[in-house]
Protein backbone atom coordinates (compact mmCIF):
# COMPACT_ATOMS: atom_id res chain seq x y z
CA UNK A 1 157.27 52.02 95.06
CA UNK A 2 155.35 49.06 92.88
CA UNK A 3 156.94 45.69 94.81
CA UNK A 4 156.05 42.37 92.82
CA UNK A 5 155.73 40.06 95.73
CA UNK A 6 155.87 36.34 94.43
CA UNK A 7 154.39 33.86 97.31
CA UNK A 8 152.22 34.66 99.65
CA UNK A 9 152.88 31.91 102.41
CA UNK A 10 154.25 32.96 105.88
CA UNK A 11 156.88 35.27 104.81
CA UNK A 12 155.29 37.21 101.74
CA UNK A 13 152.09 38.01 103.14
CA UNK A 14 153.87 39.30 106.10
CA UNK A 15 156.08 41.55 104.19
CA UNK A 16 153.01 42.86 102.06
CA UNK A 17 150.98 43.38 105.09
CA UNK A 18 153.90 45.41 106.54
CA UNK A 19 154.51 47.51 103.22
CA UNK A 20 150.43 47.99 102.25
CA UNK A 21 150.28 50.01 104.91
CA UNK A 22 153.19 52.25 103.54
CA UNK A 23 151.44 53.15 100.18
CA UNK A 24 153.16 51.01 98.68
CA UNK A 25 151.99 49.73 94.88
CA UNK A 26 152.09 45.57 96.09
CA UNK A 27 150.92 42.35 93.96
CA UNK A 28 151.68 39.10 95.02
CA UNK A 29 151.44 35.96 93.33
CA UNK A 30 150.87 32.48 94.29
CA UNK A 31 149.81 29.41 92.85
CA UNK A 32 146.78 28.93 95.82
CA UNK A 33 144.01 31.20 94.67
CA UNK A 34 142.45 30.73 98.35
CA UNK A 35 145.03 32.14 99.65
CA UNK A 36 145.29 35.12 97.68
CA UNK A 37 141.50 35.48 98.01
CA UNK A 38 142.25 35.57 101.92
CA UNK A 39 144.63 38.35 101.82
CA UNK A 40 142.74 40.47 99.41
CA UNK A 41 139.66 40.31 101.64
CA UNK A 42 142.56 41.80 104.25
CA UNK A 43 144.55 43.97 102.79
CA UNK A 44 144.49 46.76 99.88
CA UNK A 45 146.94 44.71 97.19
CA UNK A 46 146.55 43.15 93.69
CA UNK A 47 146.44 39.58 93.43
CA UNK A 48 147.54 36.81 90.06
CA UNK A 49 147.01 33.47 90.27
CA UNK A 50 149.68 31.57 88.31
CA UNK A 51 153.05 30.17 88.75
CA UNK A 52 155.97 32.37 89.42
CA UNK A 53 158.71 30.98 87.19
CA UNK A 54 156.40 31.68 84.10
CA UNK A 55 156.70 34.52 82.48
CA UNK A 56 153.72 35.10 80.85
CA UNK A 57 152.18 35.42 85.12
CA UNK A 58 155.02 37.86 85.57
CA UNK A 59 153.76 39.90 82.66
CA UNK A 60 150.17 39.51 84.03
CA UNK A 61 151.56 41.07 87.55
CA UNK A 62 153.35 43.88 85.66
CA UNK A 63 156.70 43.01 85.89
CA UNK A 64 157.60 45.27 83.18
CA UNK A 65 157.41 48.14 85.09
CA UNK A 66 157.82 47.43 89.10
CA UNK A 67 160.89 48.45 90.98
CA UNK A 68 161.50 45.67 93.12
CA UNK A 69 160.88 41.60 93.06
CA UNK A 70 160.46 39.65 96.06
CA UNK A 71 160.87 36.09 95.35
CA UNK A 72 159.68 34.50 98.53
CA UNK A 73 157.98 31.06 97.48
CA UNK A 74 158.98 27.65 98.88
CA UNK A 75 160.99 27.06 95.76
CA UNK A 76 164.18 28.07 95.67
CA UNK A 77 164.27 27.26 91.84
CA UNK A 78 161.32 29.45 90.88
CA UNK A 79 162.73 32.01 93.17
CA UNK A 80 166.24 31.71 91.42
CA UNK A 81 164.38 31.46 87.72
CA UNK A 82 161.85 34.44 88.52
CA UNK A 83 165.07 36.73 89.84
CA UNK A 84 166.76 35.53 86.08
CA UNK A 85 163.73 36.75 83.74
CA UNK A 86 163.24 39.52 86.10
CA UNK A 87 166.56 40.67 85.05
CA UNK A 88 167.07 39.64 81.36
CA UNK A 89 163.63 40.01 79.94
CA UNK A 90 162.70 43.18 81.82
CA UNK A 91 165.43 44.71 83.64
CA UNK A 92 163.51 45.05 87.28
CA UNK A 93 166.17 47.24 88.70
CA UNK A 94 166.15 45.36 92.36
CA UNK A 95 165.96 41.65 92.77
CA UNK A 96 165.60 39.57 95.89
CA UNK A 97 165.35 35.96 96.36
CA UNK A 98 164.43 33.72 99.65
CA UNK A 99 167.33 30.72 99.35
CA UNK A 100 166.71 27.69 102.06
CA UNK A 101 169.17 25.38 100.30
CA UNK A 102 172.83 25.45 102.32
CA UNK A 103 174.27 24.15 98.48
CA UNK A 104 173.19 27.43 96.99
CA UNK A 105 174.37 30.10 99.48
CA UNK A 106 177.75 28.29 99.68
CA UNK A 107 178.43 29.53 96.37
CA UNK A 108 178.08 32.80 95.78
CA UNK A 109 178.96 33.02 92.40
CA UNK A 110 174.98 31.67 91.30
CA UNK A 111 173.34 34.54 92.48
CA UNK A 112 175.97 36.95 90.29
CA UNK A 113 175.43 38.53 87.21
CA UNK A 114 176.37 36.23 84.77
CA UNK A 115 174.13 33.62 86.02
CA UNK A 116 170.67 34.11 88.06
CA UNK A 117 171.16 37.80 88.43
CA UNK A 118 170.45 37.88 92.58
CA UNK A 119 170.62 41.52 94.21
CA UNK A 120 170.08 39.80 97.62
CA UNK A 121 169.55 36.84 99.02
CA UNK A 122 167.79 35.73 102.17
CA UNK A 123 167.40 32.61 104.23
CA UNK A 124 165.12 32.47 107.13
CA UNK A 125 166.23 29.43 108.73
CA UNK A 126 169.70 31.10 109.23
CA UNK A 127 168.17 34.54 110.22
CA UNK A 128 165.79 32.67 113.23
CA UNK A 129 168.77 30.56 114.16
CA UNK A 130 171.43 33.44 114.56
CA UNK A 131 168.42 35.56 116.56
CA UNK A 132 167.58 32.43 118.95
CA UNK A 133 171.66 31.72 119.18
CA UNK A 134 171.03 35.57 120.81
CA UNK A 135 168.82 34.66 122.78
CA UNK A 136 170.67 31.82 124.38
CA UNK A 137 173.58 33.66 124.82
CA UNK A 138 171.47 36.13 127.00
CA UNK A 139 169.15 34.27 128.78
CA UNK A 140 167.45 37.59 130.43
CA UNK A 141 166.61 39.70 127.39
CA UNK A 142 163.12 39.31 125.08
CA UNK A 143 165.16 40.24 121.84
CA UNK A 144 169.09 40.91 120.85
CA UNK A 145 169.35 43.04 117.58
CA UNK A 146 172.26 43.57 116.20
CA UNK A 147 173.76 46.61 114.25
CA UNK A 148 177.06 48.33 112.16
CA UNK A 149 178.33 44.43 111.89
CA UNK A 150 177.54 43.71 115.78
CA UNK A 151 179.18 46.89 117.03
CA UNK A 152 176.33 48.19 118.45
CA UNK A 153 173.37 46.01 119.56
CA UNK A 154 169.91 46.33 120.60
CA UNK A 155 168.05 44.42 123.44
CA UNK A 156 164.41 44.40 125.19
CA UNK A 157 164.27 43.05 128.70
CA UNK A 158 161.29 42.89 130.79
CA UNK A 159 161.92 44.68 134.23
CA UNK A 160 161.52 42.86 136.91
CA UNK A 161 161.13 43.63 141.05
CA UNK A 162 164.52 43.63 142.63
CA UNK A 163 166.44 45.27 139.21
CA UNK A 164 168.46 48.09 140.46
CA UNK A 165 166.82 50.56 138.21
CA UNK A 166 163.63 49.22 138.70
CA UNK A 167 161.72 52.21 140.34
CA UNK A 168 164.38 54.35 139.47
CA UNK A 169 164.19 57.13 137.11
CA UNK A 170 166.78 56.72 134.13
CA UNK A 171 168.74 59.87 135.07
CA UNK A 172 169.72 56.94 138.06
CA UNK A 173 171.46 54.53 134.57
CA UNK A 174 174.64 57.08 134.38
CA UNK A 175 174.92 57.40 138.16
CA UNK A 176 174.59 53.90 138.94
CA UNK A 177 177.20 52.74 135.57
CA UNK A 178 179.51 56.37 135.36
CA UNK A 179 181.59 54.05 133.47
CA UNK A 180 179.30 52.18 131.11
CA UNK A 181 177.27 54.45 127.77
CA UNK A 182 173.99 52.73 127.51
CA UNK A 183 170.46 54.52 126.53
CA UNK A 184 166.77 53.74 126.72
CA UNK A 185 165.24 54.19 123.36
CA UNK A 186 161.76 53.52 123.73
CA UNK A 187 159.55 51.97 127.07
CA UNK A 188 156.41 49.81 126.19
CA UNK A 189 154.20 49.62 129.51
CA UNK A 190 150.51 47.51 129.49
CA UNK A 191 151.65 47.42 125.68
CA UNK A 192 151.64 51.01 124.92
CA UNK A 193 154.69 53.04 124.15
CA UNK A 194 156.53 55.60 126.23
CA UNK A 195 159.16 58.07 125.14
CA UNK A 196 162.05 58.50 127.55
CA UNK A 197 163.16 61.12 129.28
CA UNK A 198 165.54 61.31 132.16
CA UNK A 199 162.76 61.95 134.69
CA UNK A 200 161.21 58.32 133.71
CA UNK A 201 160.37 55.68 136.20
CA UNK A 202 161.20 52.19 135.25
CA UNK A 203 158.48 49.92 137.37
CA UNK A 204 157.91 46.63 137.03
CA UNK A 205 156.62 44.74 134.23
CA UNK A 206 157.96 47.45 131.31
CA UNK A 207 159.45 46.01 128.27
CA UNK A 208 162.32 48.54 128.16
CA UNK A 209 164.46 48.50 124.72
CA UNK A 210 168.46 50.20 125.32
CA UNK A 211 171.21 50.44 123.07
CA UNK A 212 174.48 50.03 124.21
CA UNK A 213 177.76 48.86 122.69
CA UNK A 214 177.62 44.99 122.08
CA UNK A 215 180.48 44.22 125.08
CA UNK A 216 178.30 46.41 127.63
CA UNK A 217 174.87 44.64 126.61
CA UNK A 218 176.05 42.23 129.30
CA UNK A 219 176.26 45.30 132.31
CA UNK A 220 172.84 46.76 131.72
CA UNK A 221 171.03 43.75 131.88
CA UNK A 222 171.70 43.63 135.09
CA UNK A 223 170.08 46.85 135.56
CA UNK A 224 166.65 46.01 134.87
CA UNK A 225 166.60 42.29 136.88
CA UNK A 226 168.39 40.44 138.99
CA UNK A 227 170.95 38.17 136.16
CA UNK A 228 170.09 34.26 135.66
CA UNK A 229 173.41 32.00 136.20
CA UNK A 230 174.77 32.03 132.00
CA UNK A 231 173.07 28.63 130.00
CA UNK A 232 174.92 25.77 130.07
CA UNK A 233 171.59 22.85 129.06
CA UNK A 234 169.54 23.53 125.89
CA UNK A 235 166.79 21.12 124.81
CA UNK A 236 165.52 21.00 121.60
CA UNK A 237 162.31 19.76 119.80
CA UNK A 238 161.69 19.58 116.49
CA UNK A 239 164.99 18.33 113.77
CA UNK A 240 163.73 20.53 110.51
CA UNK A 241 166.00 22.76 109.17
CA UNK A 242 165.82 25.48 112.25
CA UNK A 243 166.51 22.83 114.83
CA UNK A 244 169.43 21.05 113.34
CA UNK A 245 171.10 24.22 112.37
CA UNK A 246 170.25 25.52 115.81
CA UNK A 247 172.01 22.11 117.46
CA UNK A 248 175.21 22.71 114.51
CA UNK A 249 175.21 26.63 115.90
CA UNK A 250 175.68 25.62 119.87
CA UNK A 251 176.46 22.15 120.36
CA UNK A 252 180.10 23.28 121.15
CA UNK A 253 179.61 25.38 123.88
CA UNK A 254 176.76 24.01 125.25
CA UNK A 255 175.20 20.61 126.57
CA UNK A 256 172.12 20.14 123.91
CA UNK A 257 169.53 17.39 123.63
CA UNK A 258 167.63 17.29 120.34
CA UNK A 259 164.34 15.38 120.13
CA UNK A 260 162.77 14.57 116.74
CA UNK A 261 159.75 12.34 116.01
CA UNK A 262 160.74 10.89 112.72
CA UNK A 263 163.03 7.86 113.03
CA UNK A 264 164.87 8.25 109.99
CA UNK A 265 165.30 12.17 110.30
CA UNK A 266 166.62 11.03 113.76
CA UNK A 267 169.50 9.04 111.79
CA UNK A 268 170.38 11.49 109.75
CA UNK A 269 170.86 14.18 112.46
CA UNK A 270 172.84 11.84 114.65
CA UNK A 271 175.60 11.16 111.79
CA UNK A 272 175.73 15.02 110.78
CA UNK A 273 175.92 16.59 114.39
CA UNK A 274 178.87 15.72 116.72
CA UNK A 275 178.53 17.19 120.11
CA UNK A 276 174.30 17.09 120.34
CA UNK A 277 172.26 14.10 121.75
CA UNK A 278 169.54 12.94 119.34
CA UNK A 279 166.70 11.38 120.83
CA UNK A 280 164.06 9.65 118.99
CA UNK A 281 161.12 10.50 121.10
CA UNK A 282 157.29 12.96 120.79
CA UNK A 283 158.06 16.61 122.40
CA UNK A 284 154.66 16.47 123.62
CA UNK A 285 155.43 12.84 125.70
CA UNK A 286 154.92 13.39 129.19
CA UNK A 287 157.07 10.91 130.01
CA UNK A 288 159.72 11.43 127.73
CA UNK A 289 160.19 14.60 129.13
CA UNK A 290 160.63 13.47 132.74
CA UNK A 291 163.21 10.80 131.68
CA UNK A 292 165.57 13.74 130.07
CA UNK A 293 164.89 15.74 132.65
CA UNK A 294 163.68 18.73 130.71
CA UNK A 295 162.79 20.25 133.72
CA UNK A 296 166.42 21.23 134.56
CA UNK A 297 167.28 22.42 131.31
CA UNK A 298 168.05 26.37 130.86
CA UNK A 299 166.63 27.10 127.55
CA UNK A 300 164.01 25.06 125.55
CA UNK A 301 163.05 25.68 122.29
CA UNK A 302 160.44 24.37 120.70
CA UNK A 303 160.77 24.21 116.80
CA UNK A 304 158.46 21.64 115.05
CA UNK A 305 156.40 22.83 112.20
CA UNK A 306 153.56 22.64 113.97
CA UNK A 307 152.39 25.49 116.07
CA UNK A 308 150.25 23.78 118.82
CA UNK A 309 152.47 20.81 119.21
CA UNK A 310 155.04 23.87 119.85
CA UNK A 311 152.97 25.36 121.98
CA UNK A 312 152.13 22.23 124.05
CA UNK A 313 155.44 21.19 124.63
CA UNK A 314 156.96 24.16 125.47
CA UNK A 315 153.91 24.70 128.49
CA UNK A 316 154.92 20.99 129.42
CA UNK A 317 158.57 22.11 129.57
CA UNK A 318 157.68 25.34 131.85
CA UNK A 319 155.57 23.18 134.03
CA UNK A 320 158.27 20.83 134.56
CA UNK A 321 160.93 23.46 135.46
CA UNK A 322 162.65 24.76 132.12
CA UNK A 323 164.34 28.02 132.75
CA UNK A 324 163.04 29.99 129.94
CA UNK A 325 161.00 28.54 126.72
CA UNK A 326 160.73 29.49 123.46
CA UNK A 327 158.16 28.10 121.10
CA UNK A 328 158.35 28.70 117.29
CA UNK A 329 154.69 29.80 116.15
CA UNK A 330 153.57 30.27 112.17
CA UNK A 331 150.26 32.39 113.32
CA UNK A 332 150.60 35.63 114.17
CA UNK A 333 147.49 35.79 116.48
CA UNK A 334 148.71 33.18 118.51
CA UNK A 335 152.08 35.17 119.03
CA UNK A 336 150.36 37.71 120.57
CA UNK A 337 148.37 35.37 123.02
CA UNK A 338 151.29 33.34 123.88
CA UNK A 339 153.98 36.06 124.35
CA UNK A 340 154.95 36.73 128.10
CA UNK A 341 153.35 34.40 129.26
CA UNK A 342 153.95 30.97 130.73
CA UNK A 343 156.03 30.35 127.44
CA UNK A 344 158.66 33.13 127.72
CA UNK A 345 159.00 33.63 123.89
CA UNK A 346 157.37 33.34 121.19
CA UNK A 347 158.73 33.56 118.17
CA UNK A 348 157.14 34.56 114.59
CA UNK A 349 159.50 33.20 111.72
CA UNK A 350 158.20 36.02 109.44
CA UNK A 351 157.98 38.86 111.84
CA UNK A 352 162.18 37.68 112.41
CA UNK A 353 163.28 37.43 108.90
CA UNK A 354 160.93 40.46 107.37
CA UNK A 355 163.64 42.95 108.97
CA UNK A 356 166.19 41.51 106.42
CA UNK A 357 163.87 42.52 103.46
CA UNK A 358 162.77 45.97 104.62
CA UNK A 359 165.99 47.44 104.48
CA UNK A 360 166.27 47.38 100.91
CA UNK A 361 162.50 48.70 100.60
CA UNK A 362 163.28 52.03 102.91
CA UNK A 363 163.99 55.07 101.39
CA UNK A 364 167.26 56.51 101.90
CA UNK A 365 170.83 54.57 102.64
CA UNK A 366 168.89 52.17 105.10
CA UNK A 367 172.03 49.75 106.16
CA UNK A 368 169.71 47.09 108.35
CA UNK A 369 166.19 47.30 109.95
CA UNK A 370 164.87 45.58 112.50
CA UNK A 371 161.19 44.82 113.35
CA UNK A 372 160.62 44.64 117.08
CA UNK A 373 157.48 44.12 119.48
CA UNK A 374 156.18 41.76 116.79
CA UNK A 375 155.78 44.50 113.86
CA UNK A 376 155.08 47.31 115.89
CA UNK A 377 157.59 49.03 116.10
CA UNK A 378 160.79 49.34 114.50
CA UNK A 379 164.69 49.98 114.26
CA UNK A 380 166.75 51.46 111.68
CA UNK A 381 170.25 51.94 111.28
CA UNK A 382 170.81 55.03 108.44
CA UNK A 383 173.85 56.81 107.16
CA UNK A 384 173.92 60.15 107.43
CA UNK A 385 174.98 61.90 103.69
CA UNK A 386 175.85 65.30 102.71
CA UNK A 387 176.82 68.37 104.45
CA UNK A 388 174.47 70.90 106.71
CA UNK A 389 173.17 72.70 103.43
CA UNK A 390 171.91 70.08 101.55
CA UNK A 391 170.95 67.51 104.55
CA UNK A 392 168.42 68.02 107.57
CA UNK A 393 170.52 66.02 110.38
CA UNK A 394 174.18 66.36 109.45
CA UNK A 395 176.02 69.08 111.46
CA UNK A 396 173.06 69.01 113.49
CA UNK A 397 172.77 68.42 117.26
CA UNK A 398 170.07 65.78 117.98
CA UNK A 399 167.77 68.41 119.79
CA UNK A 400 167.67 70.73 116.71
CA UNK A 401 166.92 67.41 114.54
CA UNK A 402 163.09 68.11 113.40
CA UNK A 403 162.42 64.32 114.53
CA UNK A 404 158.70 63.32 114.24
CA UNK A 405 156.96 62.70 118.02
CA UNK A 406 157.38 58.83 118.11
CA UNK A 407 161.14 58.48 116.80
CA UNK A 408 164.25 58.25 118.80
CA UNK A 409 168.02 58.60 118.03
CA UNK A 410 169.80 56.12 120.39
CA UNK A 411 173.14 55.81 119.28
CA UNK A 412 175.76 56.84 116.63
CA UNK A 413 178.34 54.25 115.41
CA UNK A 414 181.43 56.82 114.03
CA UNK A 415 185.04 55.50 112.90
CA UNK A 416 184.10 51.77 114.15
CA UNK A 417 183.07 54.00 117.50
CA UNK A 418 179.45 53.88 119.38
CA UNK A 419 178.60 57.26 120.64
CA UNK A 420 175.20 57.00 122.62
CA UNK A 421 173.04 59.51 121.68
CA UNK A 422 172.64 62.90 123.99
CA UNK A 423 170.37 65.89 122.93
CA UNK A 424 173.78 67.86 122.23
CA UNK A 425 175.64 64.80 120.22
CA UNK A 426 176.14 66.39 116.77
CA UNK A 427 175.54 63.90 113.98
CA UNK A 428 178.72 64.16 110.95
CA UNK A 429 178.96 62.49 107.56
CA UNK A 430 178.53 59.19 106.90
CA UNK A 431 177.61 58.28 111.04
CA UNK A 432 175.39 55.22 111.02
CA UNK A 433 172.35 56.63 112.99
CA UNK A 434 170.45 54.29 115.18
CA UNK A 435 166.64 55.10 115.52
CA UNK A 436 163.89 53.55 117.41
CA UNK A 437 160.32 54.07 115.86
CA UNK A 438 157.60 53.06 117.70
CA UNK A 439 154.82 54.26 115.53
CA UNK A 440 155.30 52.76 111.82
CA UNK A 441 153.14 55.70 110.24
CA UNK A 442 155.96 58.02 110.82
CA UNK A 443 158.66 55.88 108.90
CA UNK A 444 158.60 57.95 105.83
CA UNK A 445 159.39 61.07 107.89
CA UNK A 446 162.36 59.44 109.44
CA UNK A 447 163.29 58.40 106.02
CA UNK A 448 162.98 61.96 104.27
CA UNK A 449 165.02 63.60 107.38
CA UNK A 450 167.96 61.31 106.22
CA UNK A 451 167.47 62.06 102.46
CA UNK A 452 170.03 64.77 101.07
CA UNK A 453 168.86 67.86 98.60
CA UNK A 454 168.80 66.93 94.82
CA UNK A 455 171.57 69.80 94.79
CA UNK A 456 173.65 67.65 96.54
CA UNK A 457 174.46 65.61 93.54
């Protein structure tokens, strides 16, 4: 597929990186020729300096004949202008934009076809809030995913001594819950994967991923550790866009304590939230911290836009007693450093909202993807088409599936139903099939299984 990427900040050079490696055709434009001189010393892509709206750099990039634009830039104007020519002057048949501005999503009617011509629009500031509101709600897990509109969910815990099925094999999952379905899709141990089976030993330390329907995610928690009393305190640093719609998303049903730097910004967050405490204060301050009592706080996220003041006062939180932190970090290789650690969390905005965009780059009818372990693996939610002649899964039990060594069905969401997966569930028509990859280099293979004959038309 050739994928016209246009800025190649956070969130575009984190979606070309992903889909370079999926021989993919990718240029990506920017305005910052260092930049774009960075990731082509990286990665195998074409690069144009030049700015996005223009169409004269869109011809340069070969907009006439790619199959997909990716406006990602920090403009929502030349992402909304670049999605316009895209369409008018040279019919690119699938158009994206990244949208920050709350004005423009509330009305839909821009991103139409009578006006800028939008396919699909993102916004990662919603997309990280709605995944941290997750993991609020449950304090114990690493990451909630959800899929099928929330009917079935995803979640990674780390397994801790004292879980009943720590030291258990899985076989011990149905015994122990006859009356709960739940399944382990995919074990990561010392950071390598393992593939299920029933005769698997959960020990201590594994990040174990399970799908289960959303209302049992609660139950098998408790499986893998000993449950922390629900949140009740969440502290906040940083009021950008993430942190003040994070404080709007919670503030009802939970005691919240915002601290931002800037005096001003502090005013204007005070008037537009209701139920939060705004305190004018540094996140980093010592101090500050002790006098709000941080330290007794159940969740606190760190948010700035700056990565080591996030980092700093999320370790100052932890050392004072927080329950669980979560720092918001820009660089990927301090992610991995920081992850499981003493900070509990960290998040990568672009490893987050990237899931949003794959989904329309898959092959197949791909209904929502998920990137998980920080790009290394993934989950995919597909719908299954056609009938046993002309398709490779449907009418098929899961053990006569040809899946690839690395790829795992874990559940089946039928009729508004989850059915978790068993080696003799038989996949029908139109099931959305949830599958856990943990190597990305098979991901066309999963996507070819779920592609019908050309007969089938």
């Amino acid at each position: 597929m050739k994928i016209l990427i246009l800025g190649a900040g956070q969130v575009g050079s984190t979606v070309a990186e992903s889909l370079v490696g999926e021989a993919n055709d990718i240029t990506i434009v920017d305005s910052d020729g260092d930049k774009l001189r960075l990731l082509q010393d990286r990665l195998d892509l074409r690069t144009v300096v030049g700015n996005a709206a223009h169409p004269s750099t869109l011809e340069q990039a070969g907009i006439k004949d790619a199959d997909m634009l990716l406006a990602v830039t920090q403009s929502d104007e030349v992402n909304l202008v670049a999605c316009k020519l895209a369409a008018s002057l040279y019919n690119t048949p699938t158009r994206i934009a990244r949208i920050r501005a709350v004005d423009y999503l509330n009305r839909e009617e821009i991103f139409n076809q009578d006006n800028f011509c939008v396919d699909f629009s993102i916004c990662p500031e919603q997309i990280l809030t709605e995944y941290i509101v997750k993991l609020i709600e449950f304090p114990e897990a690493l990451q909630v995913q959800k899929f099928s509109q929330g009917k079935a969910s995803l979640a990674a815990v780390r397994a801790y001594r004292g879980g009943p099925l720590v030291g258990q094999p899985l076989s011990f999952l149905r015994t122990d819950m006859p009356q709960i379905e739940a399944r382990v899709a995919a074990i990561f141990r010392q950071d390598r994967p393992i593939i299920p089976e029933g005769n698997t030993v959960i020990e201590e330390g594994d990040e174990v991923f399970f799908i289960a329907a959303s209302e049992n995610i609660r139950s098998v928690l408790k499986e893998m550790r000993r449950m922390d009393k629900p949140a009740k305190r969440v502290a906040i640093v940083g009021g950008g866009n993430i942190g003040f719609r994070l404080a709007q998303a919670i503030e009802k049903d939970y005691q919240v304590k915002l601290i931002e730097y800037n005096k001003k910004a502090c005013q204007r967050l005070a008037e537009k939230l209701s139920g939060t405490l705004v305190l004018n204060g540094d996140g980093t301050d010592e101090k500050l911290m002790q006098q709000e009592h941080i330290g007794e706080v159940d969740v606190f996220c760190a948010l700035t836009n700056d990565d080591e003041n996030n980092i700093m006062s999320a370790l100052l939180a932890k050392q004072a007693g927080a329950r669980k932190v979560i720092a918001l970090i820009n660089r990927g290789a301090y992610v991995d450093l920081l992850q499981g650690g003493k900070i509990d969390i960290a998040l990568s905005p672009a490893q987050i909202t990237i899931g949003s965009l794959l989904a329309y780059v898959r092959q197949g009818d791909v209904v929502a993807v998920h990137s998980l372990r920080r790009g290394a693996a993934e989950a995919l939610e597909l719908v299954a088409h056609g009938d046993q002649k002309s398709s490779q899964v449907v009418g098929r039990r899961i053990d006569e599936i040809d899946l690839p060594k690395g790829a795992t069905i874990g559940a089946v969401v039928r009729n508004k139903a989850v059915v978790i997966a068993h080696h003799d569930t038989v996949i029908e028509e139109n099931d959305h099939v949830i599958v856990f990859v943990v190597d990305k280099k098979i991901l066309k293979k999963v996507e070819k299984l779920f592609q019908v004959s050309i007969g089938f038309f």
